[in-house]
ModelCIF file with pLDDT and N, C-alpha, C, O atoms, coordinates in Angstrom:
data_MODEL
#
_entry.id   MODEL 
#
_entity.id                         1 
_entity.type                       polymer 
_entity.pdbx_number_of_molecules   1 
#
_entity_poly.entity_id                      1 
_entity_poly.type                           'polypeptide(L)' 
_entity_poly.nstd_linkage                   no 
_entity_poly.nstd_monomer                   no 
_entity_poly.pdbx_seq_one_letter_code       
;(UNK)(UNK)(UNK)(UNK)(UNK)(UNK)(UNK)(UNK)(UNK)(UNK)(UNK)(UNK)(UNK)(UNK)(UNK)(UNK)
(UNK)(UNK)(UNK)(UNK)(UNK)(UNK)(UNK)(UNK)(UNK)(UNK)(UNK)(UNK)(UNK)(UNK)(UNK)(UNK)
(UNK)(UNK)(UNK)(UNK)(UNK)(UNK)(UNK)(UNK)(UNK)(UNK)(UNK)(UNK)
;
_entity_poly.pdbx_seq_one_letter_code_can   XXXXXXXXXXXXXXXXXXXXXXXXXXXXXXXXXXXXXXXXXXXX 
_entity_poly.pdbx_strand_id                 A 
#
loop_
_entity_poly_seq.entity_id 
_entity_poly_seq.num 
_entity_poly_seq.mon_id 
_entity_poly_seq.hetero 
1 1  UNK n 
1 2  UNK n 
1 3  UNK n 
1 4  UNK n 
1 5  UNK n 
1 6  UNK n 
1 7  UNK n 
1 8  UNK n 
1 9  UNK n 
1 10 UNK n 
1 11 UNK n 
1 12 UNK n 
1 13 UNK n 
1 14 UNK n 
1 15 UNK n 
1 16 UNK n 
1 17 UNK n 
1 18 UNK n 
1 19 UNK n 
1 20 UNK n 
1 21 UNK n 
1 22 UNK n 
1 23 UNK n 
1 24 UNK n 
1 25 UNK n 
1 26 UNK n 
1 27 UNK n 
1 28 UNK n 
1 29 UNK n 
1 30 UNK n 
1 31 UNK n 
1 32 UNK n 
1 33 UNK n 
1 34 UNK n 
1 35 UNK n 
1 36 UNK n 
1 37 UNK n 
1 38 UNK n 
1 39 UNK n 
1 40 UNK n 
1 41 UNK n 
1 42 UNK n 
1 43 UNK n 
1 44 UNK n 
#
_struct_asym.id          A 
_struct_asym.entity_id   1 
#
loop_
_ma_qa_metric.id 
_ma_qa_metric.mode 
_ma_qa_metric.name 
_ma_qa_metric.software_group_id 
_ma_qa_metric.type 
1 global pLDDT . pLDDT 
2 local  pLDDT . pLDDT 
#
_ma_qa_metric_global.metric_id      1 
_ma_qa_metric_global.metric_value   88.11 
_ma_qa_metric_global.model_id       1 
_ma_qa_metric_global.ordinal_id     1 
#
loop_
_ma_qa_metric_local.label_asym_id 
_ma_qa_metric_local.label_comp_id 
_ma_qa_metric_local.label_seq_id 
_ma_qa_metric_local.metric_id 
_ma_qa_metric_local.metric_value 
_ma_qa_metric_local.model_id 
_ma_qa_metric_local.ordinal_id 
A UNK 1  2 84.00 1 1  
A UNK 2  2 89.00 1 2  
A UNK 3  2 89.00 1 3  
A UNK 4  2 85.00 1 4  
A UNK 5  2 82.00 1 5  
A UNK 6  2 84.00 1 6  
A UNK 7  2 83.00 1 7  
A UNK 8  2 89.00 1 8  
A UNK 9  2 88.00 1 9  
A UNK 10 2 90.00 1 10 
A UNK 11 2 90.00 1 11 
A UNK 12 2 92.00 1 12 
A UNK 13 2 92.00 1 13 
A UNK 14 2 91.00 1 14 
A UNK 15 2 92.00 1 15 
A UNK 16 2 94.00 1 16 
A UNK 17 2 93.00 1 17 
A UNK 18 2 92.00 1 18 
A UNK 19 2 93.00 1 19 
A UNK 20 2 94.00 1 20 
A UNK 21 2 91.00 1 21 
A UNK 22 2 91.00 1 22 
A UNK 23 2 93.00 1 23 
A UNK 24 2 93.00 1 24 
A UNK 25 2 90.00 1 25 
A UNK 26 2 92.00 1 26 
A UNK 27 2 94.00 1 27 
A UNK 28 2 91.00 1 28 
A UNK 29 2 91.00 1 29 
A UNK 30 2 93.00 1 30 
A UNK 31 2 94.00 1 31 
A UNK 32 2 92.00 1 32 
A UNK 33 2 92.00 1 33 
A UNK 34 2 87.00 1 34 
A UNK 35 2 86.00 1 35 
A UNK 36 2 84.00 1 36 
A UNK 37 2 83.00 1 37 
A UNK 38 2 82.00 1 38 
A UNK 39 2 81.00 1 39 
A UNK 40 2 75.00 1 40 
A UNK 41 2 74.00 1 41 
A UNK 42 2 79.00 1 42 
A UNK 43 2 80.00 1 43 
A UNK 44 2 83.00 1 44 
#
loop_
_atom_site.group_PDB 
_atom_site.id 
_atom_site.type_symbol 
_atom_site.label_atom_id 
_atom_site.label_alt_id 
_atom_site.label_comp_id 
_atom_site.label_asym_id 
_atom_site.label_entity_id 
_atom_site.label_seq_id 
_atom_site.pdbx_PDB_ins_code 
_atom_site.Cartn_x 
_atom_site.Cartn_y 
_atom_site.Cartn_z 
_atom_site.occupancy 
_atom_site.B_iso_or_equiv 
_atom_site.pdbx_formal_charge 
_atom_site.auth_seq_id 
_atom_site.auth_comp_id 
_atom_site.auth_asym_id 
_atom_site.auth_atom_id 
_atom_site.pdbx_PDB_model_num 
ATOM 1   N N  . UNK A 1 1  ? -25.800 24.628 14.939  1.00 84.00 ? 1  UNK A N  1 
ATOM 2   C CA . UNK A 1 1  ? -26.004 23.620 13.895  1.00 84.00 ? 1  UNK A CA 1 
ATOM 3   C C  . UNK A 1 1  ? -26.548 24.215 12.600  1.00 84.00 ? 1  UNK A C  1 
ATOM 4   O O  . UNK A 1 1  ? -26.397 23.644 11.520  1.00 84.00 ? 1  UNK A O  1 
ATOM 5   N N  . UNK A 1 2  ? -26.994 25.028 12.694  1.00 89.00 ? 2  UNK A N  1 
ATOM 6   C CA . UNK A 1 2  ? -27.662 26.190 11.328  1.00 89.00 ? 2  UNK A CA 1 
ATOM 7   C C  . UNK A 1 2  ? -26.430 26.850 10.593  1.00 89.00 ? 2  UNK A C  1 
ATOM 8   O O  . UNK A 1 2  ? -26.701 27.478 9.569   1.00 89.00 ? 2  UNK A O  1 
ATOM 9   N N  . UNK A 1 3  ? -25.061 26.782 11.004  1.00 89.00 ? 3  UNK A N  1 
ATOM 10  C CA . UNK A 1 3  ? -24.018 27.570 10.293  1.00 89.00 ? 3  UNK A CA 1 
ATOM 11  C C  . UNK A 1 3  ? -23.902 26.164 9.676   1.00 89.00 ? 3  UNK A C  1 
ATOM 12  O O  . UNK A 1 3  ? -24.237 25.021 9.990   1.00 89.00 ? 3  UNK A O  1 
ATOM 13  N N  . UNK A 1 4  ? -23.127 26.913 8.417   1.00 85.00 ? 4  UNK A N  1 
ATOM 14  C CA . UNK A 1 4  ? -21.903 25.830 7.891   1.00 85.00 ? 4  UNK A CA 1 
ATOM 15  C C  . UNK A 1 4  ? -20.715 26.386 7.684   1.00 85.00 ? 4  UNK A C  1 
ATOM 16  O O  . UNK A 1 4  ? -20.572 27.402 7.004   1.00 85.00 ? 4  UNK A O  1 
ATOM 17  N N  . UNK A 1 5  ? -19.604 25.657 8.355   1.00 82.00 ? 5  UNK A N  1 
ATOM 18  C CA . UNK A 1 5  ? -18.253 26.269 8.148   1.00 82.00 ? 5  UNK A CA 1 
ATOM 19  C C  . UNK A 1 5  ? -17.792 26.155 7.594   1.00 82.00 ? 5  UNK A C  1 
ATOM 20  O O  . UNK A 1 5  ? -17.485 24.988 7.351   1.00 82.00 ? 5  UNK A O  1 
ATOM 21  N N  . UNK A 1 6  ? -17.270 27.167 6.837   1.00 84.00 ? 6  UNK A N  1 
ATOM 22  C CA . UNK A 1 6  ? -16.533 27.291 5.627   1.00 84.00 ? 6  UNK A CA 1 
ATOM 23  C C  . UNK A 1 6  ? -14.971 27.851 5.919   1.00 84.00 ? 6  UNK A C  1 
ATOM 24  O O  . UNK A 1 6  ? -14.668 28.762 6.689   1.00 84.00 ? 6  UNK A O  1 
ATOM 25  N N  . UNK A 1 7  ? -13.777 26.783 4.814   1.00 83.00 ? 7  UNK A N  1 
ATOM 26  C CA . UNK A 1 7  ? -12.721 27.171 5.518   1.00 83.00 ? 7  UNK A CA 1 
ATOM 27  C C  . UNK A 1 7  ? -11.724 27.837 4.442   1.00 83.00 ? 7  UNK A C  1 
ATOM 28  O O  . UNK A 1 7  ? -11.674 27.460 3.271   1.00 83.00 ? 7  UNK A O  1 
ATOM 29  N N  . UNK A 1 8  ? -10.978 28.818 4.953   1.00 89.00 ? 8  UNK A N  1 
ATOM 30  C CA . UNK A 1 8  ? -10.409 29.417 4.430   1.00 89.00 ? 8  UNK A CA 1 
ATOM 31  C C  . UNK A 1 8  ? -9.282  29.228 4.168   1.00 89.00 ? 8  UNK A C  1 
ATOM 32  O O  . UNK A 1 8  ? -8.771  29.745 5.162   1.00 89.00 ? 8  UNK A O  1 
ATOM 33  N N  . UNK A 1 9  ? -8.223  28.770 3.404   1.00 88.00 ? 9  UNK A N  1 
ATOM 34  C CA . UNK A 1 9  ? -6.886  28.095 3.398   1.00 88.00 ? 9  UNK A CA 1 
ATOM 35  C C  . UNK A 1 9  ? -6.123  29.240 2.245   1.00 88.00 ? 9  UNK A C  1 
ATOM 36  O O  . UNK A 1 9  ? -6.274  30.081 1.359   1.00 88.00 ? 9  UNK A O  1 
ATOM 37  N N  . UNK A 1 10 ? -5.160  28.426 3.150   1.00 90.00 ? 10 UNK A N  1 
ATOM 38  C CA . UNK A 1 10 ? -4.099  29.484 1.695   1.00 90.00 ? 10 UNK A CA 1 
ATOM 39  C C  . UNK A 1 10 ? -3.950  28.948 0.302   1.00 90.00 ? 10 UNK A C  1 
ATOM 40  O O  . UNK A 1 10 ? -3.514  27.828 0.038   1.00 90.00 ? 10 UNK A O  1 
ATOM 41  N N  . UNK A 1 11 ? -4.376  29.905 -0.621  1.00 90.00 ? 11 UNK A N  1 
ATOM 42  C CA . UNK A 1 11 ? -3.835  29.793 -1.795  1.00 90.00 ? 11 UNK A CA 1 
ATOM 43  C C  . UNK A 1 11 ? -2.685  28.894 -2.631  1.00 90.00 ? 11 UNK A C  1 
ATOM 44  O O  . UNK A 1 11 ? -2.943  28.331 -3.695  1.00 90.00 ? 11 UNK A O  1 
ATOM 45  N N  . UNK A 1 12 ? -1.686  28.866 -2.128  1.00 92.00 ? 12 UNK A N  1 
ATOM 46  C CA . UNK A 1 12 ? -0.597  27.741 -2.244  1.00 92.00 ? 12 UNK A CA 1 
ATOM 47  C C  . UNK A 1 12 ? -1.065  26.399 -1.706  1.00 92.00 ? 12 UNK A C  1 
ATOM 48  O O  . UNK A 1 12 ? -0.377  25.407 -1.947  1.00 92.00 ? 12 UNK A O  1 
ATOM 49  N N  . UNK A 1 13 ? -2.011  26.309 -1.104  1.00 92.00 ? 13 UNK A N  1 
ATOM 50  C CA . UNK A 1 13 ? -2.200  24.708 -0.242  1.00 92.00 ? 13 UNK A CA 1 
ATOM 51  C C  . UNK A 1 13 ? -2.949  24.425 -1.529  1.00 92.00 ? 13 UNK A C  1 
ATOM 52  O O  . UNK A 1 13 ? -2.575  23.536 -2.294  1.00 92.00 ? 13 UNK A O  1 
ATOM 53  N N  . UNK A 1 14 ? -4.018  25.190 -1.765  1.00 91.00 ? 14 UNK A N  1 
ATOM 54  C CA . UNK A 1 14 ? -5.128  24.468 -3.075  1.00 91.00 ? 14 UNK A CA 1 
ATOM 55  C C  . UNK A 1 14 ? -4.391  24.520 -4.177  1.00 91.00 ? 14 UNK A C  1 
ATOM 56  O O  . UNK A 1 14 ? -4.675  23.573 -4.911  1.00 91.00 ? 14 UNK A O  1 
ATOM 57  N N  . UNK A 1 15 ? -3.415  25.341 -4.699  1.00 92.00 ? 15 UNK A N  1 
ATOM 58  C CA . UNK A 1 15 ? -2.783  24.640 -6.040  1.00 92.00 ? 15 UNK A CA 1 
ATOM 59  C C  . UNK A 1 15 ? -2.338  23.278 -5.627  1.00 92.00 ? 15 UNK A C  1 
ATOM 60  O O  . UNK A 1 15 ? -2.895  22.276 -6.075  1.00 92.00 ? 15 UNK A O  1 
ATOM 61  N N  . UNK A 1 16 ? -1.077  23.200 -4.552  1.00 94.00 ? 16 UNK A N  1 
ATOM 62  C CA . UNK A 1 16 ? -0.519  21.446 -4.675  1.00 94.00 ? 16 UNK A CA 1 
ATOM 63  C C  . UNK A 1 16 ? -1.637  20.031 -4.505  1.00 94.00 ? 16 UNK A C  1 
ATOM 64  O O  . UNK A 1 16 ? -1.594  18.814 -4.689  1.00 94.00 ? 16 UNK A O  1 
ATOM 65  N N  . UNK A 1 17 ? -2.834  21.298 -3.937  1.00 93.00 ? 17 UNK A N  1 
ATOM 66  C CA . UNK A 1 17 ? -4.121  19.845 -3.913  1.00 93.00 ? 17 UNK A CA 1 
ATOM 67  C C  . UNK A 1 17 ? -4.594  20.139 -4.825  1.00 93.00 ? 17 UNK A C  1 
ATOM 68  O O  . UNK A 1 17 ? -5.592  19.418 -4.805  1.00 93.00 ? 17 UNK A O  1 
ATOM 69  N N  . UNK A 1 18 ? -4.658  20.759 -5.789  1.00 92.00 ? 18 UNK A N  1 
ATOM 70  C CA . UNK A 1 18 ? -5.902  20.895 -6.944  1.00 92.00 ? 18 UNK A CA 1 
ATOM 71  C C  . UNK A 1 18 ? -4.540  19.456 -7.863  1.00 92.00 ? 18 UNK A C  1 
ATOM 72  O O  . UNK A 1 18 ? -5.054  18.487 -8.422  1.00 92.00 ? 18 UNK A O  1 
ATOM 73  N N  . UNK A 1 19 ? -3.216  19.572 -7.846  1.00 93.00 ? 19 UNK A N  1 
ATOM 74  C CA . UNK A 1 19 ? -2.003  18.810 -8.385  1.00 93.00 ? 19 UNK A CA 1 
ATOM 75  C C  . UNK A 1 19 ? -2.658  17.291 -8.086  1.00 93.00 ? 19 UNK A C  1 
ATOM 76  O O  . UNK A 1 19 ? -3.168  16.639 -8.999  1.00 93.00 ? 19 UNK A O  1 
ATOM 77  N N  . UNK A 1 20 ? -2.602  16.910 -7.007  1.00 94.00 ? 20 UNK A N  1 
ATOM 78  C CA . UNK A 1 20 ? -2.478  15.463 -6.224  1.00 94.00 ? 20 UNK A CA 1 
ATOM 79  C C  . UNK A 1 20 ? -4.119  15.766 -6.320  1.00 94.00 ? 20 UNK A C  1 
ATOM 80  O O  . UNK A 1 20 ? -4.439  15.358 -5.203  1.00 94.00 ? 20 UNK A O  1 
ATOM 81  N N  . UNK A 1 21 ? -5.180  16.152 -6.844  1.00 91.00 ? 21 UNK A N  1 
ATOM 82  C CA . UNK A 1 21 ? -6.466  15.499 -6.658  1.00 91.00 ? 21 UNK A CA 1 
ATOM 83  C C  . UNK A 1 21 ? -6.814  15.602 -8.319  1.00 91.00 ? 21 UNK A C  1 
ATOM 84  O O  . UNK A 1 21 ? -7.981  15.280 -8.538  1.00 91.00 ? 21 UNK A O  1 
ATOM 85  N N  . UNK A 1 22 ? -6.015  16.000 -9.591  1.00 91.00 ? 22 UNK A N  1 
ATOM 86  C CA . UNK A 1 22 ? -5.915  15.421 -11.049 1.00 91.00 ? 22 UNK A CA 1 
ATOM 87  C C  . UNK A 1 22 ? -4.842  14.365 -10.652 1.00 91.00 ? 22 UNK A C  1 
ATOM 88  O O  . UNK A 1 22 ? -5.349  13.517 -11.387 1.00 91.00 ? 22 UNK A O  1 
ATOM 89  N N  . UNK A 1 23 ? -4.077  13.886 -10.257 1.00 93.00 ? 23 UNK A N  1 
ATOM 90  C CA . UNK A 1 23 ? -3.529  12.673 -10.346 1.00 93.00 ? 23 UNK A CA 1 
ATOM 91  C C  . UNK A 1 23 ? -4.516  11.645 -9.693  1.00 93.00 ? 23 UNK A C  1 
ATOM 92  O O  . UNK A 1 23 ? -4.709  10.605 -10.322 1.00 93.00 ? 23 UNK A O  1 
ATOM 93  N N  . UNK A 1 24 ? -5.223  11.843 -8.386  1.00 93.00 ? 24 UNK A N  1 
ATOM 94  C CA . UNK A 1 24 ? -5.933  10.875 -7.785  1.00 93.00 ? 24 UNK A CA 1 
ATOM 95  C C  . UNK A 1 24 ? -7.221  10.676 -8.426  1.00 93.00 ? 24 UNK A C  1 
ATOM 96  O O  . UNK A 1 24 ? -7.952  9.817  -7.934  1.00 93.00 ? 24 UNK A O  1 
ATOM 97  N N  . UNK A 1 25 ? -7.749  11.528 -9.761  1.00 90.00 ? 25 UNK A N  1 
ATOM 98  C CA . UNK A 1 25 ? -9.152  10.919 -10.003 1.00 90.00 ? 25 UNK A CA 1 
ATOM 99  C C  . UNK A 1 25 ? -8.840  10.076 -11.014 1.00 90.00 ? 25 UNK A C  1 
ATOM 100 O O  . UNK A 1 25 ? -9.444  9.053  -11.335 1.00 90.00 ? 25 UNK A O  1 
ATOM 101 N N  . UNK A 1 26 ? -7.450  10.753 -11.716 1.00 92.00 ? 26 UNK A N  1 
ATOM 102 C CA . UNK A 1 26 ? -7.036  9.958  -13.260 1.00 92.00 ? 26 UNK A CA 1 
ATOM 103 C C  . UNK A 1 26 ? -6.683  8.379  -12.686 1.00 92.00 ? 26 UNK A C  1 
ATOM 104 O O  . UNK A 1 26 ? -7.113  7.365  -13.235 1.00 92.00 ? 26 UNK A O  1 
ATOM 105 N N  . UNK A 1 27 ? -5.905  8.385  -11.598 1.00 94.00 ? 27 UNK A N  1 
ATOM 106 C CA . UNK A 1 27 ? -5.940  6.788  -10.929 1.00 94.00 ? 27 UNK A CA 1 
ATOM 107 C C  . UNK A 1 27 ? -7.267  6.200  -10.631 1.00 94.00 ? 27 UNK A C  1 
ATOM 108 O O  . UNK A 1 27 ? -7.347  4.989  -10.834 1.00 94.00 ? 27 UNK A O  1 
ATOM 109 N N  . UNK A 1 28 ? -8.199  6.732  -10.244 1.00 91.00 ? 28 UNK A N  1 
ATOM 110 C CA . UNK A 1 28 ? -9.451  6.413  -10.149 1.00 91.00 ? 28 UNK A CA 1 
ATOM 111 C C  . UNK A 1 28 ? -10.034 5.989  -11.294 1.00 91.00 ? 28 UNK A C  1 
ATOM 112 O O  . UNK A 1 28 ? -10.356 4.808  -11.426 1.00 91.00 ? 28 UNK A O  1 
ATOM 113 N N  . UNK A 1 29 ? -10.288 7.149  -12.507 1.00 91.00 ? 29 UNK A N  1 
ATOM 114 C CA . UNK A 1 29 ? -10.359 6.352  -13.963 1.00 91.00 ? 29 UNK A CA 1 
ATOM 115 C C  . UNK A 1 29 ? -9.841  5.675  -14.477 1.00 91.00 ? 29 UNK A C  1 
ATOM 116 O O  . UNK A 1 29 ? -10.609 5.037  -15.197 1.00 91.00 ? 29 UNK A O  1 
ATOM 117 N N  . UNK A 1 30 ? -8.729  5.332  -14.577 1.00 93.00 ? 30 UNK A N  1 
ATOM 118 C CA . UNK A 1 30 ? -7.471  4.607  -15.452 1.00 93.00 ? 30 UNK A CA 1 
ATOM 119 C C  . UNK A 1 30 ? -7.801  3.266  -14.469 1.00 93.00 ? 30 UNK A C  1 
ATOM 120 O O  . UNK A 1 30 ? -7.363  2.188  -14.870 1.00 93.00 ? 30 UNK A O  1 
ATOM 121 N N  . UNK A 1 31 ? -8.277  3.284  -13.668 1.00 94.00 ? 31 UNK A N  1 
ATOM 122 C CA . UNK A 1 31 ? -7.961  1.963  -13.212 1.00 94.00 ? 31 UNK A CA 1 
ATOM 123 C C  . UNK A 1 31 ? -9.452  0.956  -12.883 1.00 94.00 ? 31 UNK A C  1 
ATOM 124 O O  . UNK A 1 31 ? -9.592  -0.178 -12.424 1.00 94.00 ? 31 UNK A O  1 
ATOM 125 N N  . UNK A 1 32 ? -10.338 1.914  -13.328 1.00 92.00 ? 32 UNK A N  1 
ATOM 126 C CA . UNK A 1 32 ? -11.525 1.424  -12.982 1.00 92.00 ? 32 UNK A CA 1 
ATOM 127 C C  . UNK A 1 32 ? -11.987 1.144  -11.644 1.00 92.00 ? 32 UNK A C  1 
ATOM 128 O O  . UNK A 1 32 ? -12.637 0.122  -11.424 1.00 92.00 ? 32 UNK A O  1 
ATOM 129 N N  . UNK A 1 33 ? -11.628 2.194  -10.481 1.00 92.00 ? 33 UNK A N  1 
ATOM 130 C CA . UNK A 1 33 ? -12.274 1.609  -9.354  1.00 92.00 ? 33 UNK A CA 1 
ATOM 131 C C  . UNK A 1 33 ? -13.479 2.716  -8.851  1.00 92.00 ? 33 UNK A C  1 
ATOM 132 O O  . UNK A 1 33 ? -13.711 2.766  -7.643  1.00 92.00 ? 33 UNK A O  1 
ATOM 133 N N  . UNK A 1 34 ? -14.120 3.461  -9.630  1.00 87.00 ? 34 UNK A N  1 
ATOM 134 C CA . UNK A 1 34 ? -14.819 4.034  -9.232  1.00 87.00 ? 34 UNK A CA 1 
ATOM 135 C C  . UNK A 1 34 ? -16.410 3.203  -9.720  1.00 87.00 ? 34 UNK A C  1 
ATOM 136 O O  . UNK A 1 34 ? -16.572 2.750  -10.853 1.00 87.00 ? 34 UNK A O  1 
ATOM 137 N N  . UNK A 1 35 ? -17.468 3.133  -8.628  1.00 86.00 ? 35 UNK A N  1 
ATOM 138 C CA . UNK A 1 35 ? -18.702 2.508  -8.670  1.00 86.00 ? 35 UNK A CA 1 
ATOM 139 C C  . UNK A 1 35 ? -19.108 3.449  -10.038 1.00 86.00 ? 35 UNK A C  1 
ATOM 140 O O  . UNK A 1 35 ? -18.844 4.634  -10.239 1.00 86.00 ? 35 UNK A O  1 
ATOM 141 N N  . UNK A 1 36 ? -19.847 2.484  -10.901 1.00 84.00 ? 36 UNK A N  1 
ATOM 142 C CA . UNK A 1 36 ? -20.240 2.549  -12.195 1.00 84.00 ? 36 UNK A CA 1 
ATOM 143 C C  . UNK A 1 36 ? -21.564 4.015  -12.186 1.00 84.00 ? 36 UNK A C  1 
ATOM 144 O O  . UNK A 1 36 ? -21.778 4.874  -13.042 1.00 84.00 ? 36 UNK A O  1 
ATOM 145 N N  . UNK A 1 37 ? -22.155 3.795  -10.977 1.00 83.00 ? 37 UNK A N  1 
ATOM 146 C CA . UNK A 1 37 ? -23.511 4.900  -10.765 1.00 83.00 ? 37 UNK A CA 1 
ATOM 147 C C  . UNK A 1 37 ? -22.909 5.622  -9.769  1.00 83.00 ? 37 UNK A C  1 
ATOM 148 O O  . UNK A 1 37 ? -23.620 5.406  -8.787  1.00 83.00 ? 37 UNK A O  1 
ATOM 149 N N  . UNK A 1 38 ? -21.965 6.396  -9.422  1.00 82.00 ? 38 UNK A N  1 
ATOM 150 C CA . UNK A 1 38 ? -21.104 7.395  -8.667  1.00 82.00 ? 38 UNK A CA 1 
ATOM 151 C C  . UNK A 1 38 ? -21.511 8.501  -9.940  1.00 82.00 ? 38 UNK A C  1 
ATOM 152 O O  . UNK A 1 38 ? -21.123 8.655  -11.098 1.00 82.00 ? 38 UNK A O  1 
ATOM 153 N N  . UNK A 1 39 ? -22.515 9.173  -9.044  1.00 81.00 ? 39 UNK A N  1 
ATOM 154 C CA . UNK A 1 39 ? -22.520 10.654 -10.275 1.00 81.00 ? 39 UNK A CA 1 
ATOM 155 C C  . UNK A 1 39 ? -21.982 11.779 -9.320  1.00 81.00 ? 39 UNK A C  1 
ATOM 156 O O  . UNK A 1 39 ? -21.402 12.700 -9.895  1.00 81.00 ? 39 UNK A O  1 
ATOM 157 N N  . UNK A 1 40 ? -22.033 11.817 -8.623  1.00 75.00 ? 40 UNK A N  1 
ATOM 158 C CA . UNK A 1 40 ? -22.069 13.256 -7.342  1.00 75.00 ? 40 UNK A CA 1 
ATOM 159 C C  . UNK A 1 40 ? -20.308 13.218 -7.276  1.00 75.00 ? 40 UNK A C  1 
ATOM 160 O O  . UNK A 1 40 ? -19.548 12.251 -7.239  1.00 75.00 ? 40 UNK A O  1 
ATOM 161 N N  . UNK A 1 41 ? -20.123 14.203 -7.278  1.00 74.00 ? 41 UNK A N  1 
ATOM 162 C CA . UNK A 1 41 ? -18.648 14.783 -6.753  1.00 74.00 ? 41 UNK A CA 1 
ATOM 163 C C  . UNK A 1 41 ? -17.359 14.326 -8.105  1.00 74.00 ? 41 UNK A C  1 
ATOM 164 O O  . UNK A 1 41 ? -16.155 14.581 -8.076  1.00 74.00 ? 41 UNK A O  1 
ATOM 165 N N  . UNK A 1 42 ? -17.878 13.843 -8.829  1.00 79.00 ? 42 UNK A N  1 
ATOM 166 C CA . UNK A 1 42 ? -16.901 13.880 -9.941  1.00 79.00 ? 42 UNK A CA 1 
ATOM 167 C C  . UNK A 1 42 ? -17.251 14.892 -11.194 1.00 79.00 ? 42 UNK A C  1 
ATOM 168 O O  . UNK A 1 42 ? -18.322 15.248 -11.687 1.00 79.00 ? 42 UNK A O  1 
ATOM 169 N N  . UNK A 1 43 ? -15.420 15.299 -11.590 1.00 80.00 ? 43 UNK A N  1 
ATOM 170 C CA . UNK A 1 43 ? -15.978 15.745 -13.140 1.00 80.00 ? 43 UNK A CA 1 
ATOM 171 C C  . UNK A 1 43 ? -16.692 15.345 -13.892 1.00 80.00 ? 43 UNK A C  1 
ATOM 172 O O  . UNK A 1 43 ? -16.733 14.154 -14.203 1.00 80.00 ? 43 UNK A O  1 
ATOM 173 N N  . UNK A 1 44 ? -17.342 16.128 -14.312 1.00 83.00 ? 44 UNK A N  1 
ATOM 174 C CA . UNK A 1 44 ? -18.686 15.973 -15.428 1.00 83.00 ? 44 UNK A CA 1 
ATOM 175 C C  . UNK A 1 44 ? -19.415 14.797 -15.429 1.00 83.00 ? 44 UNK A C  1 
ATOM 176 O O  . UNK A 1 44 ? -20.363 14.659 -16.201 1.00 83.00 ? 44 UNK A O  1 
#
C-alpha cells in the first residue's frame, strides 16, 4: 500500500488521448457543465 503505481503506456496511446481529452474539456467549457468551484484537475 506504500507504492504508487505508475503506468507506463505507449507514446502513440497519449497523443490520440491528449486529442479526445482537448475535445472533452472544450465540451465541458462550451457547455457549462463543469461545477463553478472545480479547481483541481483542470487547466489553469
Amino acid at each position: 500500500d506504500n507504492y504508487r503505481p505508475i503506468s507506463l503506456l505507449s507514446s502513440i496511446s497519449k497523443v490520440l488521448e491528449k486529442i479526445v481529452a482537448e475535445k472533452l474539456i472544450s465540451h465541458l467549457f462550451e457547455n457549462d457543465l463543469l461545477y463553478s468551484f472545480q479547481y483541481g484537475f483542470l487547466p489553469k
